[in-house]
N, C-alpha and C. Protein backbone atom coordinates (compact mmCIF):
# COMPACT_ATOMS: atom_id res chain seq x y z
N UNK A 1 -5.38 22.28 19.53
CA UNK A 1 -5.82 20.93 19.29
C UNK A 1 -4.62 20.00 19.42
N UNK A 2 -4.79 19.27 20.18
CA UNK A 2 -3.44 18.04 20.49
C UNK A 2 -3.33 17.33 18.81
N UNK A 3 -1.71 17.00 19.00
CA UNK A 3 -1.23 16.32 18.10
C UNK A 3 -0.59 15.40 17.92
N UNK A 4 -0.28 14.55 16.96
CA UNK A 4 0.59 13.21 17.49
C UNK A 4 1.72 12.57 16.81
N UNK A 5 2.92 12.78 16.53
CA UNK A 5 3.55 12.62 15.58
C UNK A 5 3.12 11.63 14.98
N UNK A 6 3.70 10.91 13.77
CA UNK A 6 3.17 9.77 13.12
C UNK A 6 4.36 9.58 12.14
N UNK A 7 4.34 8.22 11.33
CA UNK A 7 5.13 8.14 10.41
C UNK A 7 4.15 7.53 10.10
N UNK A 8 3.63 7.96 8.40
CA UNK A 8 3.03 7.86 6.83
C UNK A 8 3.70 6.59 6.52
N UNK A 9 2.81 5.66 6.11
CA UNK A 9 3.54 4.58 5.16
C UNK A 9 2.02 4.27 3.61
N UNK A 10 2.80 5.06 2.62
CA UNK A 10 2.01 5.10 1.59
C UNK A 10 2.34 3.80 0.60
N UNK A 11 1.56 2.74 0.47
CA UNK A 11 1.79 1.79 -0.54
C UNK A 11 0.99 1.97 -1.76
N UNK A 12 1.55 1.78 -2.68
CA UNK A 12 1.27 1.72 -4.40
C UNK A 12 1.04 0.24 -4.43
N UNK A 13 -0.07 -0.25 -4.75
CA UNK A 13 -0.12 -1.86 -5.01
C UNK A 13 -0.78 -2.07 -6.60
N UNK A 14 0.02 -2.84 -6.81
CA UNK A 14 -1.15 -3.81 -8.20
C UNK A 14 -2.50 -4.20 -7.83
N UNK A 15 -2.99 -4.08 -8.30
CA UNK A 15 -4.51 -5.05 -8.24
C UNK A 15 -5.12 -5.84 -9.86
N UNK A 16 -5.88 -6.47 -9.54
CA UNK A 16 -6.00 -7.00 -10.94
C UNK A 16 -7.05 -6.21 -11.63
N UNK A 17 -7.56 -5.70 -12.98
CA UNK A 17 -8.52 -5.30 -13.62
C UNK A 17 -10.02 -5.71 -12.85
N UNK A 18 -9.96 -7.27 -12.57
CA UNK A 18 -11.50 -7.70 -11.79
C UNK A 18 -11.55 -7.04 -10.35
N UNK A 19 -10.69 -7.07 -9.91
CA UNK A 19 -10.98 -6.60 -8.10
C UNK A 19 -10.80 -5.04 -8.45
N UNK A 20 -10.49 -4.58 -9.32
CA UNK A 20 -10.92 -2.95 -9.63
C UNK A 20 -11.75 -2.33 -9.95
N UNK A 21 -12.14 -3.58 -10.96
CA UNK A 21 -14.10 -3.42 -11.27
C UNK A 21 -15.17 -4.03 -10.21
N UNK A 22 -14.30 -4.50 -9.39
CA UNK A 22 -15.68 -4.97 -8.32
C UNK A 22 -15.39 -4.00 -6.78
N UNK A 23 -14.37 -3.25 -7.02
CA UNK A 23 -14.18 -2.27 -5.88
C UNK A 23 -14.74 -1.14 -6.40
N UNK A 24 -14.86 -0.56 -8.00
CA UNK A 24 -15.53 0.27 -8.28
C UNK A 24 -16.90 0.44 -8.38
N UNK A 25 -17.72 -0.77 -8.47
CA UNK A 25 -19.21 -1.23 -8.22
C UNK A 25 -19.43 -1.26 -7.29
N UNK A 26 -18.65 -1.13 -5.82
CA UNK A 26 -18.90 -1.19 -4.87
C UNK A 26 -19.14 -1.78 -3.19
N UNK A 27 -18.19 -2.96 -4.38
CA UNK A 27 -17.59 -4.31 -3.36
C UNK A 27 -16.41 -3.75 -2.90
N UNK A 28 -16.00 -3.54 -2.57
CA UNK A 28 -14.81 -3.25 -1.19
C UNK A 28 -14.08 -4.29 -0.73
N UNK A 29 -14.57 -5.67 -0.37
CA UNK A 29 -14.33 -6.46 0.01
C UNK A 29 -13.70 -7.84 -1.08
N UNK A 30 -13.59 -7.37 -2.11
CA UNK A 30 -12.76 -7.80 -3.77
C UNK A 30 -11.64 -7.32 -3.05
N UNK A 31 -10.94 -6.86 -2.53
CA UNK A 31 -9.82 -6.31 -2.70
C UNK A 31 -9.06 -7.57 -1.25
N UNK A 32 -9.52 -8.16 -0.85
CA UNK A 32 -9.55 -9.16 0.45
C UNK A 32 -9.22 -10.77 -0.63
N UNK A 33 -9.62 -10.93 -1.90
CA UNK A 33 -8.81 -12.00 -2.39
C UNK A 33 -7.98 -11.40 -3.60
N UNK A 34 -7.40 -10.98 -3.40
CA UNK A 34 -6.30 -10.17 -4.32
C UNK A 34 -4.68 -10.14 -3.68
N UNK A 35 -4.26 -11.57 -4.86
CA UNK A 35 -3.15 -11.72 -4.62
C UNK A 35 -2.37 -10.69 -4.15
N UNK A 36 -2.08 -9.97 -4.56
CA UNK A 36 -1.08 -8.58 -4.16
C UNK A 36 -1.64 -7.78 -3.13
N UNK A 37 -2.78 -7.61 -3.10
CA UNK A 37 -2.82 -6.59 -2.39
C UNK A 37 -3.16 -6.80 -0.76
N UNK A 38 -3.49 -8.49 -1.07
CA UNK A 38 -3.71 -9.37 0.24
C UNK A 38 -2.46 -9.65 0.99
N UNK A 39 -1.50 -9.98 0.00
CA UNK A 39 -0.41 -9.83 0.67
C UNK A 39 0.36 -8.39 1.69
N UNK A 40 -0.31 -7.23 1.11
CA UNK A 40 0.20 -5.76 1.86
C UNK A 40 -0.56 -5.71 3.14
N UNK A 41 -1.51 -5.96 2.97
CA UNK A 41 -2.83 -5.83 3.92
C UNK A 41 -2.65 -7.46 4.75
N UNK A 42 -1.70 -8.00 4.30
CA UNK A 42 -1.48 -9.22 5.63
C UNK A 42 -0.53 -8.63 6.61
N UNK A 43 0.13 -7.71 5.64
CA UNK A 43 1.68 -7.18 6.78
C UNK A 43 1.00 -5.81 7.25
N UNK A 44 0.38 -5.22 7.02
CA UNK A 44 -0.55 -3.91 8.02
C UNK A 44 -0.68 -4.60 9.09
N UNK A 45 -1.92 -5.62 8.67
CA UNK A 45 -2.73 -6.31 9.87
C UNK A 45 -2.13 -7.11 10.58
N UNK A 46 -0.42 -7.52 10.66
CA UNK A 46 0.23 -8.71 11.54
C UNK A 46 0.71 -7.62 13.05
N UNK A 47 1.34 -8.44 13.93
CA UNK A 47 1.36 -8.03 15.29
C UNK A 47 3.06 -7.32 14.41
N UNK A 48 2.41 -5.55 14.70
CA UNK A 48 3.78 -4.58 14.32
C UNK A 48 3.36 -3.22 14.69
N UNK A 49 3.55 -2.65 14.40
CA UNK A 49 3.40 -1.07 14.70
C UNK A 49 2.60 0.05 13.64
N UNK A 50 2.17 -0.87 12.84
CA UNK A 50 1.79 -0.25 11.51
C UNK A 50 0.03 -0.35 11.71
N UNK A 51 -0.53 0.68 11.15
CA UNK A 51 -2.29 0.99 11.47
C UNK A 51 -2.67 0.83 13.14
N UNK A 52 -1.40 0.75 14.17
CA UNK A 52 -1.80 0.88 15.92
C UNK A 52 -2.10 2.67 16.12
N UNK A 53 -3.61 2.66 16.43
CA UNK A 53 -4.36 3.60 16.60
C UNK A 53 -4.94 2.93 18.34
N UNK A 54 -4.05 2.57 19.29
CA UNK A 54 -4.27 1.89 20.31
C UNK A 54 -5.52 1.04 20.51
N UNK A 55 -7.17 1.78 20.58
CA UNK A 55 -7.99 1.47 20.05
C UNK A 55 -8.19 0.43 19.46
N UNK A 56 -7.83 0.50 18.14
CA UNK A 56 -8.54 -0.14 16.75
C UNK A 56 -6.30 -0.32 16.26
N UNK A 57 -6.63 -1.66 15.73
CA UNK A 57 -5.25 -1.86 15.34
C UNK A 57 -5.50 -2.83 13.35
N UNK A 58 -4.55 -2.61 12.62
CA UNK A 58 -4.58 -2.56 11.54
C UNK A 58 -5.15 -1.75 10.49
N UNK A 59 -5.46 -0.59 10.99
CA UNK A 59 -5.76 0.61 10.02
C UNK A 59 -5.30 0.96 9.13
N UNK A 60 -5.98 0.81 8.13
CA UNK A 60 -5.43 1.79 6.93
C UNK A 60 -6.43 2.11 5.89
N UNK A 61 -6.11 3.26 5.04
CA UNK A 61 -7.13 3.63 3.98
C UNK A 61 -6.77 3.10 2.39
N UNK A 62 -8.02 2.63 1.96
CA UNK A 62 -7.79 2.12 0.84
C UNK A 62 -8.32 3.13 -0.55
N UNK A 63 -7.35 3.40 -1.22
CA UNK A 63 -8.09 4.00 -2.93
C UNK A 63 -7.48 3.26 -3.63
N UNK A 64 -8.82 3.30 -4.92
CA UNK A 64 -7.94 2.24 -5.71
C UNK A 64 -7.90 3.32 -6.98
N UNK A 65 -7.42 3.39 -8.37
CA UNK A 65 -7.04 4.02 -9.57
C UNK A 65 -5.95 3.32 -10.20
N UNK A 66 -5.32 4.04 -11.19
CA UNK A 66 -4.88 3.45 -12.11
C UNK A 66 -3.24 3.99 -12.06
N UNK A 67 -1.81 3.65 -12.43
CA UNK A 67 -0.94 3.92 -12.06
C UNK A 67 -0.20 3.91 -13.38
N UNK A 68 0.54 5.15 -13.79
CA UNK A 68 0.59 5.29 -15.34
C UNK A 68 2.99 4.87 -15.29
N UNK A 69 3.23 4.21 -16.22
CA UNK A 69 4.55 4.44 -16.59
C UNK A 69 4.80 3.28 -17.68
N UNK A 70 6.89 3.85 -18.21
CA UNK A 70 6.55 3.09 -19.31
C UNK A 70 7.90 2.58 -18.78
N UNK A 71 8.23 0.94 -18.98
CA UNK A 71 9.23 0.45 -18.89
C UNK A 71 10.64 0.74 -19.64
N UNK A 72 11.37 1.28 -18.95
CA UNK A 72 12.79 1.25 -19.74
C UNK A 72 13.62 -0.11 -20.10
N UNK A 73 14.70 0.01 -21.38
CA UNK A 73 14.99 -1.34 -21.36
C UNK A 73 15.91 -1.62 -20.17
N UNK A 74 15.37 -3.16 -20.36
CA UNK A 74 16.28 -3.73 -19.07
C UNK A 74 15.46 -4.04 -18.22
N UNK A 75 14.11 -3.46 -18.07
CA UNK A 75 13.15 -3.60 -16.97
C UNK A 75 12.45 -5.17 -17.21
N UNK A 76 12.15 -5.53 -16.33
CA UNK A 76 11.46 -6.52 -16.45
C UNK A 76 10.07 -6.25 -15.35
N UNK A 77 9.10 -5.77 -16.40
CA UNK A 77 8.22 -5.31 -15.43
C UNK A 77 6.99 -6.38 -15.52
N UNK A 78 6.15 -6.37 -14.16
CA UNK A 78 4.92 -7.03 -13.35
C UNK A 78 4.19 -7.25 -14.64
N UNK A 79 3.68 -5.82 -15.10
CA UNK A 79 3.07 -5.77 -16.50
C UNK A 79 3.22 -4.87 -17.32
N UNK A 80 2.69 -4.85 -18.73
CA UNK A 80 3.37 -4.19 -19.74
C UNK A 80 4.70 -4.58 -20.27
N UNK A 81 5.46 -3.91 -21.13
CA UNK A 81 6.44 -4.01 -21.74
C UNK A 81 7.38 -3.04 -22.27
N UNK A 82 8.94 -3.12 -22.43
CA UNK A 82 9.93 -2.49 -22.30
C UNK A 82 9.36 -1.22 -23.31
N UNK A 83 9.51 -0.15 -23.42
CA UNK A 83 8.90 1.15 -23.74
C UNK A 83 7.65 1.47 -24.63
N UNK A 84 6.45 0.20 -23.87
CA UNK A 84 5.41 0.64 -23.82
C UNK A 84 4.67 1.37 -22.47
N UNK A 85 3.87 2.62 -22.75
CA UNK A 85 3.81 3.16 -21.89
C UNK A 85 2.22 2.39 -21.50
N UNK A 86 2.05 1.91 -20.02
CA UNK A 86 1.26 1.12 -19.31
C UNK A 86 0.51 1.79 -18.42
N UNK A 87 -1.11 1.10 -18.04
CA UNK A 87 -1.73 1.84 -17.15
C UNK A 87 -2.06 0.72 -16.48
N UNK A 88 -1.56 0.57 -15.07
CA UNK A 88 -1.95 -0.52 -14.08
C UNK A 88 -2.45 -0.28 -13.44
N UNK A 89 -3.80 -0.82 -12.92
CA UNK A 89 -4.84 -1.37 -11.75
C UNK A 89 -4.35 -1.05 -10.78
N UNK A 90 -3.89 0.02 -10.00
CA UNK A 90 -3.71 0.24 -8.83
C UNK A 90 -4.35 0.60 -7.21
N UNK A 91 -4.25 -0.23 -6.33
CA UNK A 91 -4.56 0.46 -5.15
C UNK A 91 -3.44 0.89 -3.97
N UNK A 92 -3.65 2.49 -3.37
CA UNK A 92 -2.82 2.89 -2.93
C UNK A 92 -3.34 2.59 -0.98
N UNK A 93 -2.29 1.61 0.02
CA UNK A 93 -2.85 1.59 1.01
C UNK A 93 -1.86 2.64 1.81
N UNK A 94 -2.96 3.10 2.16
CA UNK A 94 -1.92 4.25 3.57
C UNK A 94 -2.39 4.12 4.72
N UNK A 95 -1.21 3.78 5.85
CA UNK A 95 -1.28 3.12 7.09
C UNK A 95 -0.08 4.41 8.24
N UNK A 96 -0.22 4.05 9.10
CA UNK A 96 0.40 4.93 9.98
C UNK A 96 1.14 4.04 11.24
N UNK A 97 2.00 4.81 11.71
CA UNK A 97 2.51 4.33 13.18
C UNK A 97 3.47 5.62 13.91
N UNK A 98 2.96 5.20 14.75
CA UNK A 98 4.01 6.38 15.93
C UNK A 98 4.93 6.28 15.96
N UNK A 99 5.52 7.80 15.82
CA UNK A 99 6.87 8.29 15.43
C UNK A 99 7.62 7.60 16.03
N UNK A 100 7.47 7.00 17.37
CA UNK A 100 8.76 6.04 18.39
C UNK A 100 8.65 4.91 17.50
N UNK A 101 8.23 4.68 17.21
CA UNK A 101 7.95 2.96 16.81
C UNK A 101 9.33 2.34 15.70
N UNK A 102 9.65 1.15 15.78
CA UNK A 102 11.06 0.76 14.71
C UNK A 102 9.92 -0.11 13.99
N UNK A 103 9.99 0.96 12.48
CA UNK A 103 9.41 0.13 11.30
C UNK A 103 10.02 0.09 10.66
N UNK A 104 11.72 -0.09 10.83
CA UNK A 104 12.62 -0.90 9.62
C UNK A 104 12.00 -2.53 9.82
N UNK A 105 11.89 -3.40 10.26
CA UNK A 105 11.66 -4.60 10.25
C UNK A 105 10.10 -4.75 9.40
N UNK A 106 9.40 -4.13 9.88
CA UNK A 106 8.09 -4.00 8.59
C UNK A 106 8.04 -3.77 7.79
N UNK A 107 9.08 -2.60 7.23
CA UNK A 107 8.89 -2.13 6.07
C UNK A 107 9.82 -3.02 5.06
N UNK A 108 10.89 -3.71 5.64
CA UNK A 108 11.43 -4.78 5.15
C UNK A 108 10.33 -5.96 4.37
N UNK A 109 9.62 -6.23 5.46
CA UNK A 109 8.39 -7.00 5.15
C UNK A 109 7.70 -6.78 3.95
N UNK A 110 7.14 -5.54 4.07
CA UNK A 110 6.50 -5.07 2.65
C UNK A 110 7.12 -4.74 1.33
N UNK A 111 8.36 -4.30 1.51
CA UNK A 111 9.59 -4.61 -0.01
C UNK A 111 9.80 -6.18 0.24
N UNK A 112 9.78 -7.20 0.75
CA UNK A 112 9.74 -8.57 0.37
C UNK A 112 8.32 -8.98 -0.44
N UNK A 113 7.54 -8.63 0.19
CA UNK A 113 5.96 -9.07 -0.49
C UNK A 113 5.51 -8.20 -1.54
N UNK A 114 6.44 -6.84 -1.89
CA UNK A 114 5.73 -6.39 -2.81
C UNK A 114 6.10 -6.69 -4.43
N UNK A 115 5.06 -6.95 -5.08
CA UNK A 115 5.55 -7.67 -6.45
C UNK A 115 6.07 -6.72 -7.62
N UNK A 116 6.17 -5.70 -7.30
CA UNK A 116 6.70 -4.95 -8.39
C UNK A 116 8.54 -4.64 -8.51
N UNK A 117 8.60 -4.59 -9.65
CA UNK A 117 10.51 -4.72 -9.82
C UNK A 117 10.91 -3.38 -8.67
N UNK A 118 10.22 -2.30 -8.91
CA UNK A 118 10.66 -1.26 -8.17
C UNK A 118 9.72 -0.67 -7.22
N UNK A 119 9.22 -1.10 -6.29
CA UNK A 119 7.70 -0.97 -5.26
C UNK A 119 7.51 0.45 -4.87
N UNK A 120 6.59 0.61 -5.05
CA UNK A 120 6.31 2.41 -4.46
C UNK A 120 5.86 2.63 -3.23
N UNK A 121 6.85 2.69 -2.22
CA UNK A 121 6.19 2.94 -0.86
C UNK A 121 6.79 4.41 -0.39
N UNK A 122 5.78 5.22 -0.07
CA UNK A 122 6.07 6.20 0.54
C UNK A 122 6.28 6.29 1.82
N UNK A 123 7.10 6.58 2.54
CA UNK A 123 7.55 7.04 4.27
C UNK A 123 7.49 8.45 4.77
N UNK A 124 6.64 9.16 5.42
CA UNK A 124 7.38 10.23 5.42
C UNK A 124 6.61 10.61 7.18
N UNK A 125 7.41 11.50 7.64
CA UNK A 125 6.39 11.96 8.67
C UNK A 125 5.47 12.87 8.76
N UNK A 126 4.42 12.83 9.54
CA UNK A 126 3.40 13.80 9.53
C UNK A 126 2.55 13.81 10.75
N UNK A 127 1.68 14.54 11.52
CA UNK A 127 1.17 14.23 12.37
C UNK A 127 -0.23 14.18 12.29
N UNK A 128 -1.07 13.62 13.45
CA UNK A 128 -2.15 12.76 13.14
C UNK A 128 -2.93 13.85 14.66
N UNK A 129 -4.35 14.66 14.33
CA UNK A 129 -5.01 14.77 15.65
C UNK A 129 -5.30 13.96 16.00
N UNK A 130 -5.33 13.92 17.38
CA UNK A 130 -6.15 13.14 18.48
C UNK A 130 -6.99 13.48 18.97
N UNK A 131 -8.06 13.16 19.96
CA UNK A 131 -9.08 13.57 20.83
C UNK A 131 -8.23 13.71 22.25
């Protein structure tokens, strides 16, 4: 079965409590005015290398859940407080691009827009079948 290298770009996003309860009821489309997470999903979907499936361009998969930690002092965190342990509204977007591709300049992009003190983006490679 043909294969295709890829580079993984896993984002951890905030979302708010309401666009978590209206993505869990079954709106999907809550997650489209959501400060934060509109902002990740503006830099997928801009002219870059990120969700290009040649085809179909700005791809990515959305889950949403909850994201557990507790601030150490010194932190100045999004939400919660210094060693209370917190459960945030999270949605995780995972997007892809071909292994040739230069996504230092994007991924720059998305540590600028992402609102958390310490942003959780995963990179890693992996490969993707094709037809």
């Amino acid at each position: 079965m043909p294969r295709r290298r890829a580079i993984a770009v896993k984002i951890h996003c905030p979302i708010s409590p309401s666009t978590l309860a209206a993505m869990l009821s079954g709106n999907a489309e809550a997650i489209e005015a959501d400060a934060a997470a509109s902002a990740m999903l503006a830099v997928i979907r801009a002219d870059n290398p990120l969700g290009d499936f040649d085809l179909y361009k700005g791809v990515c998969e959305i889950s949403v859940g909850w994201e557990s930690f507790q601030p150490g002092p010194g932190a100045t965190p999004t939400l919660g407080a210094s060693g209370t342990r917190t459960l945030s509204p999270t949605a995780i977007l995972t997007t892809y691009a071909k292994a040739e591709a230069d996504t230092t300049p994007v991924l720059a992009e998305l540590i600028a827009a992402h609102p958390w003190e310490v942003p959780v983006i995963e990179v890693f490679e992996t490969e993707l079948l094709v037809r």
